[in-house]
N, C-alpha and C. Protein backbone atom coordinates (compact mmCIF):
# COMPACT_ATOMS: atom_id res chain seq x y z
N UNK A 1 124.52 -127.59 -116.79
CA UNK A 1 125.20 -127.13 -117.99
C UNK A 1 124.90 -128.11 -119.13
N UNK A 2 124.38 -127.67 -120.59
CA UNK A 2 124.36 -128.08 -121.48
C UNK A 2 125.25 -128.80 -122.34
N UNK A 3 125.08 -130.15 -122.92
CA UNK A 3 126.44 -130.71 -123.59
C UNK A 3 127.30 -129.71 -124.16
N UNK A 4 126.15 -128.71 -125.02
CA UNK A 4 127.29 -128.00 -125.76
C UNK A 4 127.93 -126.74 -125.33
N UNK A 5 127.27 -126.40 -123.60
CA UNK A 5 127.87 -125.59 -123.10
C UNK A 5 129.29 -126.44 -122.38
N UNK A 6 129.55 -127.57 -122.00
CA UNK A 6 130.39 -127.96 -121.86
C UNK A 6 131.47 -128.58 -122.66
N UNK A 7 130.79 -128.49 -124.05
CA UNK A 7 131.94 -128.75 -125.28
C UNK A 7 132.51 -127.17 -125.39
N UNK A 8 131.88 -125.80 -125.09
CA UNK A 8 132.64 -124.86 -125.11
C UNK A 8 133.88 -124.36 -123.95
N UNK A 9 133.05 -125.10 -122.86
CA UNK A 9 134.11 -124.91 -121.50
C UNK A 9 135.26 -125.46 -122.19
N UNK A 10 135.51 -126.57 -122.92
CA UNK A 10 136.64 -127.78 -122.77
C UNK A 10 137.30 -127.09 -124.12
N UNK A 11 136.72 -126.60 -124.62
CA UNK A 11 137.29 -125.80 -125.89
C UNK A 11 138.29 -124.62 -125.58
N UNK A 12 137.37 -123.88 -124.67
CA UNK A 12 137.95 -122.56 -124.15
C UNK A 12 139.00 -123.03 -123.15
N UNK A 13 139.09 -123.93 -122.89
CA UNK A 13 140.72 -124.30 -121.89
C UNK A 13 141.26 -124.84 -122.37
N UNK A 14 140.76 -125.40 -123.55
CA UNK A 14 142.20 -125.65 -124.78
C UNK A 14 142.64 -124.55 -125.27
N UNK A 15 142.30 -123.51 -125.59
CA UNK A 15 142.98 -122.30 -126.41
C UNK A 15 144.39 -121.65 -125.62
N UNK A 16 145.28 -121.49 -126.37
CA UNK A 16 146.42 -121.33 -125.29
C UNK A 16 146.42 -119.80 -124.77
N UNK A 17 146.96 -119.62 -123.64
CA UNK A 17 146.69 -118.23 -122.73
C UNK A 17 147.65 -117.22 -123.92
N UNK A 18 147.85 -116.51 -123.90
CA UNK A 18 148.02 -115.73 -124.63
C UNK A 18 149.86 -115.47 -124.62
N UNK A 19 150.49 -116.35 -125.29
CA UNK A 19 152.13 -116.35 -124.94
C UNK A 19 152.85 -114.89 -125.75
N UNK A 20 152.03 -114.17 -126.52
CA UNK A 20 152.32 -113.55 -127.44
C UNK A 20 152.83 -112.06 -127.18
N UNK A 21 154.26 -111.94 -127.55
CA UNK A 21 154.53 -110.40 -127.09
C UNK A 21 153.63 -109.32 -128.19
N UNK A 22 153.63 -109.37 -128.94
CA UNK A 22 153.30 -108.13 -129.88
C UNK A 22 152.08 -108.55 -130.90
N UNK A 23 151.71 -108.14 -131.79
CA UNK A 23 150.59 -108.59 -132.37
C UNK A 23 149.12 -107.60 -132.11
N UNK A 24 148.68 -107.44 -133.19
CA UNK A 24 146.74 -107.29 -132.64
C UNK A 24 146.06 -108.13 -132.40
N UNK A 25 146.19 -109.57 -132.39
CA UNK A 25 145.42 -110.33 -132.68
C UNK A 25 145.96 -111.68 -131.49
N UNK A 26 144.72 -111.65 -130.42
CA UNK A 26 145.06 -112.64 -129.18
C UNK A 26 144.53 -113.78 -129.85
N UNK A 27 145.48 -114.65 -128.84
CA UNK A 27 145.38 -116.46 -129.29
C UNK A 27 144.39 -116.89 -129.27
N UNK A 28 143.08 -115.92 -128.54
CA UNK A 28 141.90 -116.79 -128.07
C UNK A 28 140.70 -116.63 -129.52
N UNK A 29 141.52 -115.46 -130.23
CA UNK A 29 140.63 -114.56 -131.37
C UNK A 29 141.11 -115.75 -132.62
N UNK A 30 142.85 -115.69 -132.18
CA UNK A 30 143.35 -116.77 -133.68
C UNK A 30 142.79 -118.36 -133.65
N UNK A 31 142.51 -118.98 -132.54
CA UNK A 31 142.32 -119.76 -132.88
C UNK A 31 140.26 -120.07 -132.99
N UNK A 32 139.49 -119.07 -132.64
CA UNK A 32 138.31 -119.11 -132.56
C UNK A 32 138.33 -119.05 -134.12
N UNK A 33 139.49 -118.32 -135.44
CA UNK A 33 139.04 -118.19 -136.47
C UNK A 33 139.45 -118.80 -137.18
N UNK A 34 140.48 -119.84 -136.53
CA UNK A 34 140.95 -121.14 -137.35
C UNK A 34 140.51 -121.85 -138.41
N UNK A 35 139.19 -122.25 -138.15
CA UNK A 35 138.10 -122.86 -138.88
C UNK A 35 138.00 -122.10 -140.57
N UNK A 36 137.79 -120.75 -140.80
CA UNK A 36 137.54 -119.70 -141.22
C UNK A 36 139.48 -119.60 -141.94
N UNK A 37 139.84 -119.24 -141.59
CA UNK A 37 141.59 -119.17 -141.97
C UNK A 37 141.90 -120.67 -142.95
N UNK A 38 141.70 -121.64 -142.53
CA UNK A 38 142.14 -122.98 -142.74
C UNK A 38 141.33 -123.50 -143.96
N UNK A 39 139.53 -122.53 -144.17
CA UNK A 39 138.94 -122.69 -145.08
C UNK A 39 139.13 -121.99 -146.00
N UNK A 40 139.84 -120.84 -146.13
CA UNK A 40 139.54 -119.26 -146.56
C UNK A 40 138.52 -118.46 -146.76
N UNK A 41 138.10 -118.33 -145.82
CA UNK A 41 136.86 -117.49 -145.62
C UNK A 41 136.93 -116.47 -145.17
N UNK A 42 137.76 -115.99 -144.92
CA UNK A 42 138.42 -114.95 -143.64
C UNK A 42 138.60 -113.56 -145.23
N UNK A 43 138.39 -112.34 -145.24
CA UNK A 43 138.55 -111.50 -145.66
C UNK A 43 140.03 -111.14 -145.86
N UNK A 44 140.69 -110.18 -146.77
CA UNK A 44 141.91 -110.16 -146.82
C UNK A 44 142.91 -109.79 -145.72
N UNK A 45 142.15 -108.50 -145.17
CA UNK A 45 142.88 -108.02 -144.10
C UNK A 45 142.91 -109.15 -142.83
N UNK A 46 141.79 -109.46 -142.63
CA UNK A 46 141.67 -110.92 -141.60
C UNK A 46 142.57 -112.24 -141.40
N UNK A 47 142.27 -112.78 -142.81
CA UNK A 47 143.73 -113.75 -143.42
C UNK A 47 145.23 -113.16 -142.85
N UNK A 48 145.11 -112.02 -143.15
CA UNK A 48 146.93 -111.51 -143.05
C UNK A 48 147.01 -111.16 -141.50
N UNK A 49 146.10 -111.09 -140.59
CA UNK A 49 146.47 -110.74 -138.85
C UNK A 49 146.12 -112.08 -138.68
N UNK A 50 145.57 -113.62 -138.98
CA UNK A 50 145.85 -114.52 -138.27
C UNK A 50 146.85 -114.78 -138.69
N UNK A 51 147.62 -114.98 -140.18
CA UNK A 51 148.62 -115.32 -140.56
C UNK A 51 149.94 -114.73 -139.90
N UNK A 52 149.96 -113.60 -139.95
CA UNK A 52 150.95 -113.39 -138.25
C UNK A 52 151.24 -113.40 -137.33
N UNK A 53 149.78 -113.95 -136.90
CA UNK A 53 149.92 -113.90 -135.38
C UNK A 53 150.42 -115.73 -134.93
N UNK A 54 149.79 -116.61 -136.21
CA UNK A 54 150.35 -117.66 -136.16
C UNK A 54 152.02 -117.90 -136.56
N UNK A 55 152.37 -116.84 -137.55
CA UNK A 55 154.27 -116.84 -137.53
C UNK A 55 155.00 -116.54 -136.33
N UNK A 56 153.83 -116.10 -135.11
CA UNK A 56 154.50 -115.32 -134.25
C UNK A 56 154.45 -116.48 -132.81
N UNK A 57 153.01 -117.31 -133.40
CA UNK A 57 152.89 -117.73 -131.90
C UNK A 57 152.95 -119.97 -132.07
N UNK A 58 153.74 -119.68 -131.68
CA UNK A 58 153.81 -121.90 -131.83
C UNK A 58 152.08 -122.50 -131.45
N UNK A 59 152.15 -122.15 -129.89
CA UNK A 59 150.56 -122.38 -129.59
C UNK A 59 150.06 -122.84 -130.46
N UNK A 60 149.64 -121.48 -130.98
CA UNK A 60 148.34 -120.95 -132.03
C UNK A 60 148.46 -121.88 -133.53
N UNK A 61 149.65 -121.74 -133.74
CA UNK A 61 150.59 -122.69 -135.12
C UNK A 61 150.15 -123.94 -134.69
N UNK A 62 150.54 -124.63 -133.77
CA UNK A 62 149.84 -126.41 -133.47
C UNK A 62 149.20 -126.80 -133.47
N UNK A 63 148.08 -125.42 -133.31
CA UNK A 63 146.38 -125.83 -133.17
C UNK A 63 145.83 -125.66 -134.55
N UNK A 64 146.64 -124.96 -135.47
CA UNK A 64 146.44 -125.09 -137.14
C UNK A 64 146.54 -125.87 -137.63
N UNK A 65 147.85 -126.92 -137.15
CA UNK A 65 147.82 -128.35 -137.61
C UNK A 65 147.02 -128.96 -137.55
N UNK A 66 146.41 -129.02 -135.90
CA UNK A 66 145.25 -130.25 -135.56
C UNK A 66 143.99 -129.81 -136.91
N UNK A 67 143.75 -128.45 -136.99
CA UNK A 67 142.48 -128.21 -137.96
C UNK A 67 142.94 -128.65 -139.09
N UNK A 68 144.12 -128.83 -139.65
CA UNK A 68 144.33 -129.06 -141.40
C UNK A 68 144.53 -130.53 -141.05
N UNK A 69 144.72 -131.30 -140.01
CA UNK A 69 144.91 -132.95 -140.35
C UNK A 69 143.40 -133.10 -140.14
N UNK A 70 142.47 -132.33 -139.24
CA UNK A 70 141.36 -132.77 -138.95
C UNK A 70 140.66 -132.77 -140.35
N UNK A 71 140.80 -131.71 -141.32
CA UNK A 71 139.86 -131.35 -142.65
C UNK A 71 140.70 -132.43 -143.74
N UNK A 72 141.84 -133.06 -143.53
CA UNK A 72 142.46 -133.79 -144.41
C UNK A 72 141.58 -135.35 -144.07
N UNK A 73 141.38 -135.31 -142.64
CA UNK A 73 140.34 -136.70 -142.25
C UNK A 73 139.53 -136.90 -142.80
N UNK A 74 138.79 -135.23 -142.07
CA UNK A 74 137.20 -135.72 -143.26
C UNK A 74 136.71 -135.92 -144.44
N UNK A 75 138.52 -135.31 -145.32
CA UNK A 75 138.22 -135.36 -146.57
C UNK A 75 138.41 -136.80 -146.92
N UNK A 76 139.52 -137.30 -146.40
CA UNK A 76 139.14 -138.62 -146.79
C UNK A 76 138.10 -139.28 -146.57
N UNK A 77 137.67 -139.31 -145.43
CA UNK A 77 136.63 -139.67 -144.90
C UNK A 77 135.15 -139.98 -145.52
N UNK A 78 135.60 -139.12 -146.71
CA UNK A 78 134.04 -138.39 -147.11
C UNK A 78 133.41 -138.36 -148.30
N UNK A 79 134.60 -139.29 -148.91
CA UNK A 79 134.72 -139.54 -150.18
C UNK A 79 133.00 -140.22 -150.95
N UNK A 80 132.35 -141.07 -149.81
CA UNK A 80 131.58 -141.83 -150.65
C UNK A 80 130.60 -140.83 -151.65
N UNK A 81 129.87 -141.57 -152.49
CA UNK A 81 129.12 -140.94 -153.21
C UNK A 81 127.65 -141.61 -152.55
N UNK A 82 126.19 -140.69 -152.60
CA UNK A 82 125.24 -141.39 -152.53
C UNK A 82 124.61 -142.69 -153.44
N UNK A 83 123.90 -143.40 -152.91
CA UNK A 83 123.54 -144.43 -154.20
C UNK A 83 122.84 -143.40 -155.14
N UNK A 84 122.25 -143.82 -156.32
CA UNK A 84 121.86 -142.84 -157.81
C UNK A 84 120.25 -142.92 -157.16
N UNK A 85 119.28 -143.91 -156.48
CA UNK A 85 118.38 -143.89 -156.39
C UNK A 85 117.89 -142.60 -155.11
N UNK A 86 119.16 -142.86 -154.26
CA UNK A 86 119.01 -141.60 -152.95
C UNK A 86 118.94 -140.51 -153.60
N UNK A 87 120.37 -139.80 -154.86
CA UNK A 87 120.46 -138.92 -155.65
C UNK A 87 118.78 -138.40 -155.84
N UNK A 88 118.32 -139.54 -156.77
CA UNK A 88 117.16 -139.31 -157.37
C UNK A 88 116.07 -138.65 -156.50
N UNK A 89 115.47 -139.09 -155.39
CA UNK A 89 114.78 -139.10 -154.69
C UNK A 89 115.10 -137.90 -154.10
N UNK A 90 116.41 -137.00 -154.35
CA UNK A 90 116.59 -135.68 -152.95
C UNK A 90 116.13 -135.04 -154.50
N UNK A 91 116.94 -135.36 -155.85
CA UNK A 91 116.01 -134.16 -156.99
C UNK A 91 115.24 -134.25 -157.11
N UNK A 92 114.16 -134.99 -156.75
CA UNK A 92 112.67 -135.23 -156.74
C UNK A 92 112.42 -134.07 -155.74
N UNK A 93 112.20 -134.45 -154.81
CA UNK A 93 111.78 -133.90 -153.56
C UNK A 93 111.88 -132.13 -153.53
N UNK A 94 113.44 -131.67 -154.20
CA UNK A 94 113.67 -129.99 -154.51
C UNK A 94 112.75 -129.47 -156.10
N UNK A 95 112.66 -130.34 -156.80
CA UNK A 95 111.97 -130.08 -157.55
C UNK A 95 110.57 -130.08 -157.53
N UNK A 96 110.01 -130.76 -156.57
CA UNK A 96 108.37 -130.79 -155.97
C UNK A 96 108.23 -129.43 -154.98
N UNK A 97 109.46 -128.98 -154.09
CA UNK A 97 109.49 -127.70 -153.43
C UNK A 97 109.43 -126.65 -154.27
N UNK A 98 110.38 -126.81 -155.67
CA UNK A 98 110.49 -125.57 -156.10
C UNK A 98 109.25 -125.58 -156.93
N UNK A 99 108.23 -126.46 -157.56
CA UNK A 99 107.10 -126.04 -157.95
C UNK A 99 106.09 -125.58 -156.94
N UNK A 100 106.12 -126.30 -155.70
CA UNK A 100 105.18 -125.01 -154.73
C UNK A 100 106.01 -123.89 -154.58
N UNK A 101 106.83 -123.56 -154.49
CA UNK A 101 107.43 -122.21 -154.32
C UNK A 101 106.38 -121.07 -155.10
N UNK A 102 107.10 -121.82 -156.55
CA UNK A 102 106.42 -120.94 -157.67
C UNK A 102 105.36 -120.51 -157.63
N UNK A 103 104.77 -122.00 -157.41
CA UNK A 103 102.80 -121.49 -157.30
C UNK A 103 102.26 -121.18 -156.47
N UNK A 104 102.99 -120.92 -155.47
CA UNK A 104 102.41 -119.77 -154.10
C UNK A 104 101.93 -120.08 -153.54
N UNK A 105 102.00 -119.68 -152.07
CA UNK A 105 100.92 -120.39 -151.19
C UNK A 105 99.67 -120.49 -150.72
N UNK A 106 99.25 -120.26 -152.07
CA UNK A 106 97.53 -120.70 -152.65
C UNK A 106 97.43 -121.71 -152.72
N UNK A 107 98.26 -122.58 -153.70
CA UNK A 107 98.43 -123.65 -154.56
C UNK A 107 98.32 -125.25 -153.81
């Protein structure tokens, strides 16, 4: 088994079994879209069935926490800026791509 098939095993037995009486939307679906919910990425109708299913289910609610302290980490985390010379050197580099772009791959 692959590292990252075994980062999914350990994932998938964290997700909680499904404690939930009522709902469309199983714990294993709410929290696979956590990521997506927590970013807002999730479409309207989407947003509003995790958002209930998390009023409905603690589980699912705890594991929202861990994702919003986790994205509050990295934000701190993540603050630095590149040095101006790194800056320089990545607009160099897209601007040398985007003139071969242009001039085709003749050029």
């Amino acid at each position: 088994m692959s590292t990252f098939e075994e980062e999914r095993a350990q994932e998938s037995a964290s997700v909680p079994a499904d404690p939930c009486s009522g709902g469309d939307v199983r714990c294993s679906d709410a929290v696979a879209r956590l990521w997506e919910y927590v970013d807002s990425e999730l479409g309207e109708l989407d947003r509003n069935r995790i958002a209930a299913h998390l009023a409905e289910c603690r589980p699912c609610l705890e594991e929202e926490q861990v994702e919003l302290v986790m994205k509050q980490l990295v934000r701190r985390c993540c603050q630095e800026e590149a040095p101006a010379t790194l800056r320089l050197r990545i607009h160099e580099q897209i601007t040398v791509l985007r003139l071969r772009a242009a001039a085709g791959p003749d050029a």
